[in-house]
Protein backbone atom coordinates (compact mmCIF):
# COMPACT_ATOMS: atom_id res chain seq x y z
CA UNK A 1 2.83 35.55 -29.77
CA UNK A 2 6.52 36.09 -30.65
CA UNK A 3 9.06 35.65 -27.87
CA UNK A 4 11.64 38.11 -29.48
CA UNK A 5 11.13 41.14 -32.14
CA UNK A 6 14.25 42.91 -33.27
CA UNK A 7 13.80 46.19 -35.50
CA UNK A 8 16.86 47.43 -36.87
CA UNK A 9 19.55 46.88 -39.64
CA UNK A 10 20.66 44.00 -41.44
CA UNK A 11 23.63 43.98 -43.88
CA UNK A 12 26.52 42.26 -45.16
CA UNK A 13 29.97 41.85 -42.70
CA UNK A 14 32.42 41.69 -45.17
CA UNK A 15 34.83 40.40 -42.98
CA UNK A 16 38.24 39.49 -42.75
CA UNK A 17 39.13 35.90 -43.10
CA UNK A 18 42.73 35.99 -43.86
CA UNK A 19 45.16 36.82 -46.38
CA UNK A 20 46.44 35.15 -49.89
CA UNK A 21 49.27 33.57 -51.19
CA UNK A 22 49.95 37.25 -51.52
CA UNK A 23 49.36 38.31 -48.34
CA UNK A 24 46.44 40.93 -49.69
CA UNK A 25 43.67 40.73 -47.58
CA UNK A 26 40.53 38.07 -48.15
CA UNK A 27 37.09 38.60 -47.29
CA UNK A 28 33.99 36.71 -46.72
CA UNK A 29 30.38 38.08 -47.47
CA UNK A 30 28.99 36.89 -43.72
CA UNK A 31 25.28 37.84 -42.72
CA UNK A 32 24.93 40.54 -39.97
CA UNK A 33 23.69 43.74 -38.18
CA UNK A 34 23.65 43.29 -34.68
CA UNK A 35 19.57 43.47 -34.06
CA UNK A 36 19.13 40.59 -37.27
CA UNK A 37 22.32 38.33 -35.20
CA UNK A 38 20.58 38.88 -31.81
CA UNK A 39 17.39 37.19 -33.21
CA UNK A 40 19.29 34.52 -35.11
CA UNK A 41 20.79 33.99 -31.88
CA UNK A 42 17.72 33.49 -29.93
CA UNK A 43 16.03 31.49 -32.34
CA UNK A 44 19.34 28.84 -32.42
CA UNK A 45 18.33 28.63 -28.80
CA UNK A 46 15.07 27.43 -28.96
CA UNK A 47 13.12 30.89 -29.05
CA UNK A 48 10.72 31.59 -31.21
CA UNK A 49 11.88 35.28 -33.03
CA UNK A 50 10.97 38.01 -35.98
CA UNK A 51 12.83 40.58 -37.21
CA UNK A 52 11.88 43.94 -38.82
CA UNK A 53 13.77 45.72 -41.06
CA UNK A 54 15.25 46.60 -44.49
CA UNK A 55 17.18 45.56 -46.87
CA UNK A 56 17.93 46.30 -50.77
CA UNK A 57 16.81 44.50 -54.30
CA UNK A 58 20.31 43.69 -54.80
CA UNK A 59 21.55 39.88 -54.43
CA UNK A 60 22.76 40.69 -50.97
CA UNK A 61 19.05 41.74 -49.65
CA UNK A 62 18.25 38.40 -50.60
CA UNK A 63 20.81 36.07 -49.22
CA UNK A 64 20.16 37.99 -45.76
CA UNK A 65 16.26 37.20 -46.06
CA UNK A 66 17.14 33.72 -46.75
CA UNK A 67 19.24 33.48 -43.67
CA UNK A 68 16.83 34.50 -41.54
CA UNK A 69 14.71 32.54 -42.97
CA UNK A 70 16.81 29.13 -42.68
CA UNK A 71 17.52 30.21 -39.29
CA UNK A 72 14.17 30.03 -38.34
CA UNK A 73 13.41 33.40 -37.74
CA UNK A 74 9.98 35.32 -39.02
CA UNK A 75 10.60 37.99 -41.88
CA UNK A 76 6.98 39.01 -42.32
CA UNK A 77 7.89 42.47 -40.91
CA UNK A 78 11.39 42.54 -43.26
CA UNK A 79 10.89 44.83 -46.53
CA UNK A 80 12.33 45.03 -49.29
CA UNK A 81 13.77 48.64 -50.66
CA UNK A 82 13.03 49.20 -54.45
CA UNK A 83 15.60 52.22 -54.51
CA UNK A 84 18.62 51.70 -51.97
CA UNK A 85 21.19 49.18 -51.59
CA UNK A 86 21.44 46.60 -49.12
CA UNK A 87 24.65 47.99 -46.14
CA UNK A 88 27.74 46.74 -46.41
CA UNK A 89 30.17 46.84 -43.33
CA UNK A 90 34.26 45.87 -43.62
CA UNK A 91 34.91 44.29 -41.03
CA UNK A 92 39.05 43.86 -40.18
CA UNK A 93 39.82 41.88 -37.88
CA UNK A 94 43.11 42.08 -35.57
CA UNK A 95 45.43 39.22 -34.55
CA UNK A 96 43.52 38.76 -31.59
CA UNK A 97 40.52 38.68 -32.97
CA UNK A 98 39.07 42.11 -32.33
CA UNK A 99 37.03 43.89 -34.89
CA UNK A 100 37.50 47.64 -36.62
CA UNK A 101 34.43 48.69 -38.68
CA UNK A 102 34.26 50.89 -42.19
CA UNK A 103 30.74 51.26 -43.02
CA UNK A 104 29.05 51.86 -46.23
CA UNK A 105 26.12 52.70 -45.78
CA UNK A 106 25.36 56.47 -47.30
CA UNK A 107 22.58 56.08 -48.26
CA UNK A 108 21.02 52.36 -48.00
CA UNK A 109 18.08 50.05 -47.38
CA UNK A 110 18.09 50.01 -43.40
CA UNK A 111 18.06 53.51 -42.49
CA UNK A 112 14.95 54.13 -44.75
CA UNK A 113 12.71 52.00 -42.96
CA UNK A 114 9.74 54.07 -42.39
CA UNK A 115 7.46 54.19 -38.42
CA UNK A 116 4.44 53.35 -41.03
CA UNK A 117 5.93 50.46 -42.79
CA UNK A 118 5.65 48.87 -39.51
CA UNK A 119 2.58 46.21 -38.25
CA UNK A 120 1.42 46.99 -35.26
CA UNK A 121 0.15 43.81 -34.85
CA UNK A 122 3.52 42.92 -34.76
CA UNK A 123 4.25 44.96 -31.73
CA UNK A 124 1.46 43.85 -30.06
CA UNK A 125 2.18 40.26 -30.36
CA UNK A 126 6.03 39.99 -28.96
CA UNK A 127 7.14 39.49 -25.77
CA UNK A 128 10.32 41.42 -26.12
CA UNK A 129 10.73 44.24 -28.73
CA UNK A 130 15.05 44.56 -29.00
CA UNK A 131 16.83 47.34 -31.19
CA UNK A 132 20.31 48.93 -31.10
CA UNK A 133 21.79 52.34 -31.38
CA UNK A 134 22.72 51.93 -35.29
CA UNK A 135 19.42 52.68 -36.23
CA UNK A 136 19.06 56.00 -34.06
CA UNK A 137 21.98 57.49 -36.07
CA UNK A 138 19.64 59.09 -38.86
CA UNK A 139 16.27 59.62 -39.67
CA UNK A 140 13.98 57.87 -41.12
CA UNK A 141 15.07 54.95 -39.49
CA UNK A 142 15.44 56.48 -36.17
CA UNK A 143 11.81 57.18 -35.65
CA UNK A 144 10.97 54.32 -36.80
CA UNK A 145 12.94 52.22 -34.41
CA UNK A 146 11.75 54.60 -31.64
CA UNK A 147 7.82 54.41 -32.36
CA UNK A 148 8.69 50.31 -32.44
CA UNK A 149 9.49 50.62 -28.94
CA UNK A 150 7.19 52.76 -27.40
CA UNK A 151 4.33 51.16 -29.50
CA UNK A 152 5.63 47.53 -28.26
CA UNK A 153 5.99 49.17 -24.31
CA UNK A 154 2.58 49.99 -24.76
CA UNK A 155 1.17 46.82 -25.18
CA UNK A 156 3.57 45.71 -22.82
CA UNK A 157 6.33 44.44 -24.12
CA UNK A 158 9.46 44.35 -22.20
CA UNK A 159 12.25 46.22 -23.90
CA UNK A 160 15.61 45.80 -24.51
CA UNK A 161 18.63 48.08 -25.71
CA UNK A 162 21.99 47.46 -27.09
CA UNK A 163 23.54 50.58 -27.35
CA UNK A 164 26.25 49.39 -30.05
CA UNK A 165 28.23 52.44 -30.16
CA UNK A 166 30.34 52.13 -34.02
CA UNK A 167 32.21 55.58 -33.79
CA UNK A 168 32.27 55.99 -37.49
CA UNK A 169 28.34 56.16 -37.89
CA UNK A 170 28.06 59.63 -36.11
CA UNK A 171 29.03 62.82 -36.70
CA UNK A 172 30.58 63.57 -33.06
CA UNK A 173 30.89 61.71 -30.04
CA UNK A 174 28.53 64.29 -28.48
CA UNK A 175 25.93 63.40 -30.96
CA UNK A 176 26.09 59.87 -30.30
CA UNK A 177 25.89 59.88 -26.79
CA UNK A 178 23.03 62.12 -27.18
CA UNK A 179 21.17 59.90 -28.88
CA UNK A 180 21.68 56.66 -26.99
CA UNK A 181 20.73 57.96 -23.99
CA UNK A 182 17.14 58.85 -25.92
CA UNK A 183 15.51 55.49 -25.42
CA UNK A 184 16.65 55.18 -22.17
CA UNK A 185 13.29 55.67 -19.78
CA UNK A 186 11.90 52.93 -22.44
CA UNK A 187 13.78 50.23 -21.32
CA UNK A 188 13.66 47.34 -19.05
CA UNK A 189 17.17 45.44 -20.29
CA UNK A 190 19.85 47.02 -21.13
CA UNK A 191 23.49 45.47 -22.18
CA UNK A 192 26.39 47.81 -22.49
CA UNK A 193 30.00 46.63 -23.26
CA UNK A 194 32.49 47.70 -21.08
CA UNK A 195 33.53 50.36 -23.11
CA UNK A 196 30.26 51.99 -23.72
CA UNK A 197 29.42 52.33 -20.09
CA UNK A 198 31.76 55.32 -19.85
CA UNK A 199 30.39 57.11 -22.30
CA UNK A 200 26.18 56.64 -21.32
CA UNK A 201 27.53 56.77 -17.50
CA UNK A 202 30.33 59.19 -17.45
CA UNK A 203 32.80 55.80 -15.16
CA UNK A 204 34.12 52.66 -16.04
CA UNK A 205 33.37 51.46 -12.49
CA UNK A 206 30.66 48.97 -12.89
CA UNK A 207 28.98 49.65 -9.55
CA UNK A 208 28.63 53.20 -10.24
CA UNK A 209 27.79 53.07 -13.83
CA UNK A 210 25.40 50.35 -13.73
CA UNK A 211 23.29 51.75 -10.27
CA UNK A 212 22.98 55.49 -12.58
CA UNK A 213 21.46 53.13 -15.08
CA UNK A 214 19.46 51.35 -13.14
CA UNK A 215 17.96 55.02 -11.83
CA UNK A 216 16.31 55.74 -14.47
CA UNK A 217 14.17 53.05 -14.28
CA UNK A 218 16.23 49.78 -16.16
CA UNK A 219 15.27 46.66 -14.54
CA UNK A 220 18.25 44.22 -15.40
CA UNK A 221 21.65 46.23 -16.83
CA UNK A 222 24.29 43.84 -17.77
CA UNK A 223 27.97 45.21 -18.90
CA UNK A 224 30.05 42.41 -21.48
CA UNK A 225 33.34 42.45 -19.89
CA UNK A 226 35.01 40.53 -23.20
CA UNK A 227 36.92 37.42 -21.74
CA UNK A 228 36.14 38.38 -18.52
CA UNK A 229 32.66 37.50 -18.58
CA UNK A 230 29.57 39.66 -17.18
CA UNK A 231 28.25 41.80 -14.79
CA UNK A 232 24.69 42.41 -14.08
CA UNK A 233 22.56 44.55 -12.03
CA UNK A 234 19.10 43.34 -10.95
CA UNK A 235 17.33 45.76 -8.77
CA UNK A 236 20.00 46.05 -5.74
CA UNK A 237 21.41 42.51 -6.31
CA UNK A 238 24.89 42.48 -8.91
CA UNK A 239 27.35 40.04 -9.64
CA UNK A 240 29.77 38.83 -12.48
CA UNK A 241 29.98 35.69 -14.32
CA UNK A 242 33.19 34.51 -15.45
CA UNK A 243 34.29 33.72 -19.02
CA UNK A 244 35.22 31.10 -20.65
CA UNK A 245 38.41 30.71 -22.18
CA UNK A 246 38.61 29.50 -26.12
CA UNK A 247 40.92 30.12 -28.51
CA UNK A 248 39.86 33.21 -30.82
CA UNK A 249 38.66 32.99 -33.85
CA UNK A 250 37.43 36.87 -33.90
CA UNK A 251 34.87 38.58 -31.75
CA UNK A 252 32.23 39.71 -33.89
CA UNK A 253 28.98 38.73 -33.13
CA UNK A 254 29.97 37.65 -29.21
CA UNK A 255 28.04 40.74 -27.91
CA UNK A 256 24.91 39.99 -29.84
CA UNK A 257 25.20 35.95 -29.33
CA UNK A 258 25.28 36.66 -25.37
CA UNK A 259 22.83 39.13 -25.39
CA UNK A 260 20.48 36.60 -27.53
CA UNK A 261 20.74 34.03 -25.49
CA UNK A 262 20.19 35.91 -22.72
CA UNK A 263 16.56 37.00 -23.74
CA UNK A 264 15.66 33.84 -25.08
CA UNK A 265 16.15 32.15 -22.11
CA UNK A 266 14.61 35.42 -20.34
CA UNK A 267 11.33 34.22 -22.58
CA UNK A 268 10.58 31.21 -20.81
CA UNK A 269 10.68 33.07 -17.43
CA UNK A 270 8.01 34.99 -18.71
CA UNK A 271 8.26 38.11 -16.79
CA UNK A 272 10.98 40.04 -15.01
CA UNK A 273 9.00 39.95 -12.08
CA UNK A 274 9.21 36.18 -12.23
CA UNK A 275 13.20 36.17 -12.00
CA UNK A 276 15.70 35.89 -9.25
CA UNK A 277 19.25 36.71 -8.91
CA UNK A 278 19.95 32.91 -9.05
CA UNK A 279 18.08 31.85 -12.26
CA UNK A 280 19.99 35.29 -13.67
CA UNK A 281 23.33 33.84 -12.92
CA UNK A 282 22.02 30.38 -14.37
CA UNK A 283 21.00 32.19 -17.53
CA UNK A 284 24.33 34.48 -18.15
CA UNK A 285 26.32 31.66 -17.33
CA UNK A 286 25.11 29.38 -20.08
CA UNK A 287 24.90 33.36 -22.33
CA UNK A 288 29.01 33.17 -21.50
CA UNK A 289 29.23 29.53 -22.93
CA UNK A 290 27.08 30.81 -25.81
CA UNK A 291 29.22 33.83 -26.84
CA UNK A 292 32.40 31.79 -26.57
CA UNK A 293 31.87 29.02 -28.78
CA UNK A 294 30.86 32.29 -31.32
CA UNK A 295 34.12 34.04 -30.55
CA UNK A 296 36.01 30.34 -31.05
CA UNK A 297 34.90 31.06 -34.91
CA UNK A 298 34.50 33.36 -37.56
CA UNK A 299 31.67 36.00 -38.51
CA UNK A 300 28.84 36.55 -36.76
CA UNK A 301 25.59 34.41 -37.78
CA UNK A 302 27.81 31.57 -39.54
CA UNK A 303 29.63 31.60 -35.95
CA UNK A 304 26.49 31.06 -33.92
CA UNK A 305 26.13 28.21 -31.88
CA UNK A 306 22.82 25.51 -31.39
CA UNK A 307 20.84 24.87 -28.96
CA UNK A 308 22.58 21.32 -28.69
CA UNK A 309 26.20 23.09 -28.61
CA UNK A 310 24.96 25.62 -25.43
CA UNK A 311 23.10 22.91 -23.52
CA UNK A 312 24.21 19.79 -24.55
C-alpha cells in the first residue's frame, strides 16, 4: 500500500537563475510539474509515494524518471511516450522571487496519457490519489486524470486537488474555471492559493470561500496565503498558521512542498476521521516550515527540503 499517488504532468522548469556577464538571461533545466514535486515532496518527508504519468524519449524524459527515482519515489505507473516530447515550462522569475510561466507544451508527452494506460492496481493500493488542474486542460489526459480519481475514490482512497490555475494553458478564463470545478464532489482535500479561491468561489474572503467549498462535500480546504501562512477549514473548525519569514530565493515549488508535506504527514493519521483541529495545526505548521526553506532556494524539486531539515 502506497501512502501517496500523484497522476499528472511532469516536465522540465526551465527556470530563471540569473543573468550573465551580459546581463541576458540564464536558465537552469530544474525537474517539475506540480503533481511529480508534490510526491517528491512527500517522499523527502518520510512517505512512501508513486507517481503516474508521462513523459517523452527525449534526454529530458529521462533525467525526470531518474529524479523520481533518486528521490525515492515509485515510477512503475510513469510511461514513456514513443512519439511526443517531454513539456518544457520557462519559468521567469521576478526580483522577489515570484514566478511567470510560458509553456510549451503543444503537443507533448503528459497530456497523452491515456485512462487505459493506467493500473488499477495502482489505484487500489494508495492511500491518497493527488492530481492538479494542468492535466484537466485537454483531453486525453483529462480523462485520464479524472477516471484516476474516481477509480481510486472507489476503493477508497481519499482525494486530493490542487487546482493550479496557469492562465496560459486555457483557452478562456471561463473554460478554466469550468473545468476545475469538475472534480470537485470527488474530493476530500482541497488546497487553493489565495488567488484561486476567487475564481472557484466567486470572494477572496476566506470564511466565505472556504465554507462554499466545504458545501459540496470537501472535508479539509486549506487556502496558501504566500508569506502569510495558511488557512484551513476542517468541518466547522478554521484557523491560520503563520509563515515563516526567509529570505527569497523564488517561490516555485512552495505550493506543492506545503501541500506535500501536508499529506504525508496526513498518511500517518490514517484517516480524516482520525484528525483533530489540533494535530491539523501541528501538521500545517511544520507544512509552513517545509515550504519556506523551499522558497529560501531555487527551483522546485532541487529546492525541496529533508525530512532532517523539517523536523530536525
Amino acid at each position: 500500500m502506497i501512502d501517496i499517488t500523484a497522476v499528472g504532468e511532469i516536465l522540465i522548469d526551465l527556470t530563471q537563475s540569473g543573468t550573465n556577464e551580459l546581463g541576458i538571461p540564464v536558465f537552469a533545466a530544474n525537474p517539475g510539474g506540480a503533481p511529480a514535486n508534490l510526491a517528491v515532496a512527500a517522499a523527502r518527508l518520510g512517505a512512501s509515494s508513486a507517481f503516474i504519468g508521462k513523459v517523452g524519449t527525449d534526454s529530458y524524459g529521462t533525467f525526470l524518471r531518474n529524479t523520481l527515482i533518486d528521490n525515492g519515489v515509485d515510477v512503475s505507473g510513469m510511461i514513456t511516450d514513443p512519439v511526443s516530447r517531454t513539456t518544457l515550462a520557462v519559468v521567469a522569475v521576478d526580483k522577489t522571487g515570484e514566478r511567470t510561466f510560458s509553456f510549451y507544451r503543444d503537443p507533448s508527452a503528459d497530456v497523452n496519457l491515456r485512462a487505459d494506460e493506467i493500473s488499477e492496481d495502482q489505484l487500489k493500493n494508495t492511500r491518497f490519489l493527488h492530481f492538479g488542474s494542468v492535466s484537466l486542460t485537454t483531453d486525453p489526459a483529462r480523462t485520464a486524470t479524472l477516471y484516476a480519481a474516481k477509480t481510486a475514490k472507489s476503493f477508497g482512497a481519499i482525494i486530493s486537488y490542487d487546482p493550479n490555475y496557469r492562465a496560459s494553458l486555457w483557452s478562456d478564463e471561463a473554460t478554466a474555471i469550468e473545468r476545475m470545478l469538475e472534480p470537485l464532489e470527488l474530493v476530500d482535500v482541497l488546497k487553493v492559493s489565495d488567488e484561486e479561491l476567487p475564481l472557484l468561489t466567486g470572494t477572496a474572503n476566506l470564511e466565505e470561500g472556504s465554507a462554499l467549498l466545504a458545501a459540496k462535500g470537501i472535508r479539509l480546504v486549506l487556502v496558501t496565503l504566500g508569506a502569510d501562512g495558511a488557512f484551513y477549514r476542517f468541518g466547522d473548525k478554521t484557523g491560520r498558521i503563520p509563515g515563516v519569514k526567509v529570505q527569497v530565493g523564488d517561490t516555485n515549488g512552495a505550493g506543492d512542498t506545503f501541500f506535500g508535506a501536508t499529506l504525508a504527514q496526513l498518511s500517518g493519521v490514517g484517516t480524516l476521521e482520525a484528525l483533530t483541529a489540533e494535530k491539523l495545526e501541528e501538521i500545517l505548521t511544520i507544512s509552513n516550515r517545509a515550504a519556506a526553506i523551499t522558497t529560501s532556494r531555487h527551483g522546485a524539486i532541487p529546492a525541496m527540503p529533508t525530512a532532517e531539515e523539517v523536523f530536525g
